[in-house]
C-alpha atoms as a PDB file:
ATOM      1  CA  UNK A   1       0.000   0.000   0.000  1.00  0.00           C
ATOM      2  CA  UNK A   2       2.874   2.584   0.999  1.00  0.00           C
ATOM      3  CA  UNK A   3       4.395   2.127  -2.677  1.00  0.00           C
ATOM      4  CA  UNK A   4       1.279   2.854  -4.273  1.00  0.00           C
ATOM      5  CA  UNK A   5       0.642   5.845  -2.498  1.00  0.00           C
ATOM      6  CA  UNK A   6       4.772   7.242  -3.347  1.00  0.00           C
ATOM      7  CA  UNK A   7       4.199   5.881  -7.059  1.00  0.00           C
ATOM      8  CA  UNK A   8       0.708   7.918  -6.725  1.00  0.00           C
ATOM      9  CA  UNK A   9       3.004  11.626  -5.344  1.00  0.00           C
ATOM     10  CA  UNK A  10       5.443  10.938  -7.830  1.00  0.00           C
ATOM     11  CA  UNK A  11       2.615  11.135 -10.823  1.00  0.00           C
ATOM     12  CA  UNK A  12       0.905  13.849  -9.041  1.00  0.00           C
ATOM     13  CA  UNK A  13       4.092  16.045  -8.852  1.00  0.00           C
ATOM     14  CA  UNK A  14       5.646  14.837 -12.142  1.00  0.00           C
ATOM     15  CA  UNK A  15       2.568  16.117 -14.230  1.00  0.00           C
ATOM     16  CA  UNK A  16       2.163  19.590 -12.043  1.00  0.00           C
ATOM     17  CA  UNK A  17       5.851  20.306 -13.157  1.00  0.00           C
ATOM     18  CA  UNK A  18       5.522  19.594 -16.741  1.00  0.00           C
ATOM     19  CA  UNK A  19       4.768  22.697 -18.915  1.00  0.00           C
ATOM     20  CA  UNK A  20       2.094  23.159 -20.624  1.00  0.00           C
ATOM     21  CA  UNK A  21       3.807  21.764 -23.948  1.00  0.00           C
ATOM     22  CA  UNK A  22       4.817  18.812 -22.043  1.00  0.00           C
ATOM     23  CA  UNK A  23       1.465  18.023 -21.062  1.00  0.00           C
ATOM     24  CA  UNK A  24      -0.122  18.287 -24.896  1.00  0.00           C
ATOM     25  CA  UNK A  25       2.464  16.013 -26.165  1.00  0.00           C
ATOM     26  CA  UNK A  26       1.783  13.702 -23.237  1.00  0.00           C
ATOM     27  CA  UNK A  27      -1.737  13.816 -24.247  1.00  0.00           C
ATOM     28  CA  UNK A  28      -0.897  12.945 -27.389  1.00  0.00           C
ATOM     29  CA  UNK A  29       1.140  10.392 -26.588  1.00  0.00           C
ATOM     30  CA  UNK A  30      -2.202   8.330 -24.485  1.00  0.00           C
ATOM     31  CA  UNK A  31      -4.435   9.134 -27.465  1.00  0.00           C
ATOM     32  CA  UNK A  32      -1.963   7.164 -29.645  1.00  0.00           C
ATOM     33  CA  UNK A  33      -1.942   4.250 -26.967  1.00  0.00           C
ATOM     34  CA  UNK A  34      -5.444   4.105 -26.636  1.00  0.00           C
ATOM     35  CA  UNK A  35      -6.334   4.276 -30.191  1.00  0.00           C
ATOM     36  CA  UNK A  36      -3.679   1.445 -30.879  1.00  0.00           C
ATOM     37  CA  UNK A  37      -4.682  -1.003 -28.275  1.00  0.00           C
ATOM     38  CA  UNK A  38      -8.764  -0.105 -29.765  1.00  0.00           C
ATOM     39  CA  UNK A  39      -7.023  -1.766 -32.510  1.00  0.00           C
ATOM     40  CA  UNK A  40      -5.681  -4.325 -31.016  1.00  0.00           C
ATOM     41  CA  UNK A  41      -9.128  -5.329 -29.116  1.00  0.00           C
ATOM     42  CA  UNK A  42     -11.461  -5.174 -32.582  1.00  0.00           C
ATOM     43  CA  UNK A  43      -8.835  -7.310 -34.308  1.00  0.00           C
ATOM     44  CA  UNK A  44      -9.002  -9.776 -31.183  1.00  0.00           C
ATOM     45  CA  UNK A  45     -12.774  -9.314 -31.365  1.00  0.00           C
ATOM     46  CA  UNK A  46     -12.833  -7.419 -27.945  1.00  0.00           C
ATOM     47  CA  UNK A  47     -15.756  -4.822 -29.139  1.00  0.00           C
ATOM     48  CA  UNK A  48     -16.051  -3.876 -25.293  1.00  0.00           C
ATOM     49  CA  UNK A  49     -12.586  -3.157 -24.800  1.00  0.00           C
ATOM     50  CA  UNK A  50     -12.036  -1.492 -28.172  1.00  0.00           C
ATOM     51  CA  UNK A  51     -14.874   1.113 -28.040  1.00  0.00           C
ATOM     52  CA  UNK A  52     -13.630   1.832 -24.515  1.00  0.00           C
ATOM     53  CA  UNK A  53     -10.074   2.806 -25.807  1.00  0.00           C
ATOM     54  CA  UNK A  54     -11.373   5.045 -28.634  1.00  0.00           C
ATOM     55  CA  UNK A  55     -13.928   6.309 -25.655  1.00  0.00           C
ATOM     56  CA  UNK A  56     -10.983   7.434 -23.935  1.00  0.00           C
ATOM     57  CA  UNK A  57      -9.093   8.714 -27.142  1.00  0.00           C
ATOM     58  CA  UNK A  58     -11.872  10.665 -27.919  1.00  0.00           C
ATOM     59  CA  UNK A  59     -12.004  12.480 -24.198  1.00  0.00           C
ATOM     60  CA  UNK A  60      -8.376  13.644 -24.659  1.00  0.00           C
ATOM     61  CA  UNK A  61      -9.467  15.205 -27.942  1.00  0.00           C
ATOM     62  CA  UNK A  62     -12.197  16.910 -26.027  1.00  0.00           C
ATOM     63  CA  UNK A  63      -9.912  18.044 -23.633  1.00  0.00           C
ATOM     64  CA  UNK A  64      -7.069  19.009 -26.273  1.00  0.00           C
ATOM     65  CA  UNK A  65     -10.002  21.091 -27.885  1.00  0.00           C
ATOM     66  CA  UNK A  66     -11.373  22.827 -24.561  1.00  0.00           C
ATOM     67  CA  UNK A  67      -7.760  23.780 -23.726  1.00  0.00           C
ATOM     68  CA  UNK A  68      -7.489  26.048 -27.249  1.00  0.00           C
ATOM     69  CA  UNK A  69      -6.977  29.762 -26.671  1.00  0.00           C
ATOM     70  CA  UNK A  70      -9.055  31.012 -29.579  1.00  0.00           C
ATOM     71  CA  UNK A  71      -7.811  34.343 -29.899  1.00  0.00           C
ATOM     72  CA  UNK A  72      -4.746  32.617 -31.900  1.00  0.00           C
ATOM     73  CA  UNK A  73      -5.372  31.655 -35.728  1.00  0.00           C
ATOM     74  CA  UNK A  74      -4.077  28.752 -35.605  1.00  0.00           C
ATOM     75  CA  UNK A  75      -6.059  27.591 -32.613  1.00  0.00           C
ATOM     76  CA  UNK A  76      -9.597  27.437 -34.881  1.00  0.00           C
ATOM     77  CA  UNK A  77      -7.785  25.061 -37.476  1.00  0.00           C
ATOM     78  CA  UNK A  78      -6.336  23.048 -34.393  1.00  0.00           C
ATOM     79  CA  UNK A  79     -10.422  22.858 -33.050  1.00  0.00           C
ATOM     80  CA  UNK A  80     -11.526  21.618 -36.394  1.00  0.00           C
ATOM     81  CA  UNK A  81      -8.457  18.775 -36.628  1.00  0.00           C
ATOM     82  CA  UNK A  82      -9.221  17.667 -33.131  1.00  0.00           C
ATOM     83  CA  UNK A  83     -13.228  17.787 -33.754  1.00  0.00           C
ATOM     84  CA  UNK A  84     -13.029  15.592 -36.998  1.00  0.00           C
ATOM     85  CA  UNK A  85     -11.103  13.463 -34.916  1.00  0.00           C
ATOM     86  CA  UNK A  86     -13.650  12.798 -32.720  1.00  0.00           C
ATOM     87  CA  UNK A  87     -15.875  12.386 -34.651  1.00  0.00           C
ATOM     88  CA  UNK A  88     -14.004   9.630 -37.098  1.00  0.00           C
ATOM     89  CA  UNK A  89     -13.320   7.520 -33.758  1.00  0.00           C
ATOM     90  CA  UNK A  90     -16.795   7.338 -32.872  1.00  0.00           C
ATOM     91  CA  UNK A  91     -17.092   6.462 -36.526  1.00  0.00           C
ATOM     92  CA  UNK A  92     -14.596   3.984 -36.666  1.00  0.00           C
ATOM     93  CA  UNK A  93     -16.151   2.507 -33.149  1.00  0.00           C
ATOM     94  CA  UNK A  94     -19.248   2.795 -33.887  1.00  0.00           C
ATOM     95  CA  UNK A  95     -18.808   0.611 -37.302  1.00  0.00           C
ATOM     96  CA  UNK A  96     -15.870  -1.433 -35.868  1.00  0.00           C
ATOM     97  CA  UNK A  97     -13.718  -0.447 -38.885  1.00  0.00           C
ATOM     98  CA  UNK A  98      -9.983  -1.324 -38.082  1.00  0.00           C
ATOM     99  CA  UNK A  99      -8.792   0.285 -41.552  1.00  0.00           C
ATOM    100  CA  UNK A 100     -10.522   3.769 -40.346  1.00  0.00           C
ATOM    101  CA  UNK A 101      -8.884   2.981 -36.400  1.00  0.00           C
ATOM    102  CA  UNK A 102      -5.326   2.860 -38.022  1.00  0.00           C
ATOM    103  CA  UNK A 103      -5.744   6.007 -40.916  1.00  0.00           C
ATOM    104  CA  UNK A 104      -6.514   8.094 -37.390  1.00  0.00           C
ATOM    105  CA  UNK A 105      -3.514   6.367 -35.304  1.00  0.00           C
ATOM    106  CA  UNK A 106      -1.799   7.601 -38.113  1.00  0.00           C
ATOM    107  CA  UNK A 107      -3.097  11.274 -38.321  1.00  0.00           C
ATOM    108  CA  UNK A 108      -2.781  11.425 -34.324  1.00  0.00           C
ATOM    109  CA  UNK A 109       0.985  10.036 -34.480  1.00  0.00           C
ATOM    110  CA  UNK A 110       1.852  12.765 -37.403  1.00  0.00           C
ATOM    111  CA  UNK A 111       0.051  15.669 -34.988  1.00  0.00           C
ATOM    112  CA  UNK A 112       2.397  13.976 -32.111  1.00  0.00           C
ATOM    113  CA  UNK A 113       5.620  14.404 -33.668  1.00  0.00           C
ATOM    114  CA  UNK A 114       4.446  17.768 -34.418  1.00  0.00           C
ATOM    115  CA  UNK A 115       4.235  18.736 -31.313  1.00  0.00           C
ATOM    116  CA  UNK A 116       7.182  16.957 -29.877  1.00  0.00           C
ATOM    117  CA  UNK A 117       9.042  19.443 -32.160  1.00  0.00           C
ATOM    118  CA  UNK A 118       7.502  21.693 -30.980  1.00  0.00           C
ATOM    119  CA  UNK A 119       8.005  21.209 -27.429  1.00  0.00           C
ATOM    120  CA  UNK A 120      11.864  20.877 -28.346  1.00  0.00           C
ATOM    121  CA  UNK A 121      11.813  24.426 -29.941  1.00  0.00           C
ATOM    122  CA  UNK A 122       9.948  25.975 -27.487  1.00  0.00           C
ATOM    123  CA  UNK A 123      12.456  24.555 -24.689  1.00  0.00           C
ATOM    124  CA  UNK A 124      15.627  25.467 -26.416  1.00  0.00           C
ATOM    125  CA  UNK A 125      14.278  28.930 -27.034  1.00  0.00           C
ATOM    126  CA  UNK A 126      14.166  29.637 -23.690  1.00  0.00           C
ATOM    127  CA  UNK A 127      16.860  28.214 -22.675  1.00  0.00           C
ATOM    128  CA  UNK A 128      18.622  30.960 -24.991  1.00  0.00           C
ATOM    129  CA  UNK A 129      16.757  33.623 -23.274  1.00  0.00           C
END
């Protein structure tokens, strides 16, 4: 019980020091995993399982959207990426379509990278300020 409760304080702390970049690519990061083991579940003919996974994907693209300061540009074309998002998983769930699971893993991945870069930039630029 006392090394759940340290392993509990050390995720606690870990994810209150991360920035705020850090935490988006972290979210990424679990959207990938989930949507990949909802793939792994329909191909194992776990429905249940699957459309939980792509349940949960589909949160952190809620919460990836809600987070959006709209009074940047690029913030509206973000919305409308992570909306269509949500909307193919509950697609792809919803119809059990592996081939539709995996074109979004892949979409998700590419907007993960992205912001891994991203991340990277934004840390060494302020390390030179």
């Amino acid at each position: 019980m006392q090394q759940t409760n340290l392993y509990q304080q050390y995720k606690i702390q870990s994810l209150e020091t991360m920035t705020r970049e850090e935490v988006v690519v972290k979210l990424f990061e679990e959207a990938s995993k989930q949507i990949g083991m909802g793939v792994f579940y329909e191909t194992h003919e776990n429905t249940f399982k699957s459309f939980n996974c792509l349940a949960k994907a589909q949160k952190i693209m809620q919460s990836l959207n809600f987070s959006l300061d709209m009074k940047y540009a690029v913030s509206l074309e973000l919305s409308e990426m992570y909306l269509f998002i949500h909307a193919k998983l509950g697609e792809a769930g919803a119809k059990k379509d592996v081939s539709l699971m995996k074109a979004i893993l892949s979409l998700v991945d590419e907007l993960k990278v992205t912001f891994q870069q991203a991340e990277k930039l934004a840390r060494t630029q302020k390390k030179i300020v």
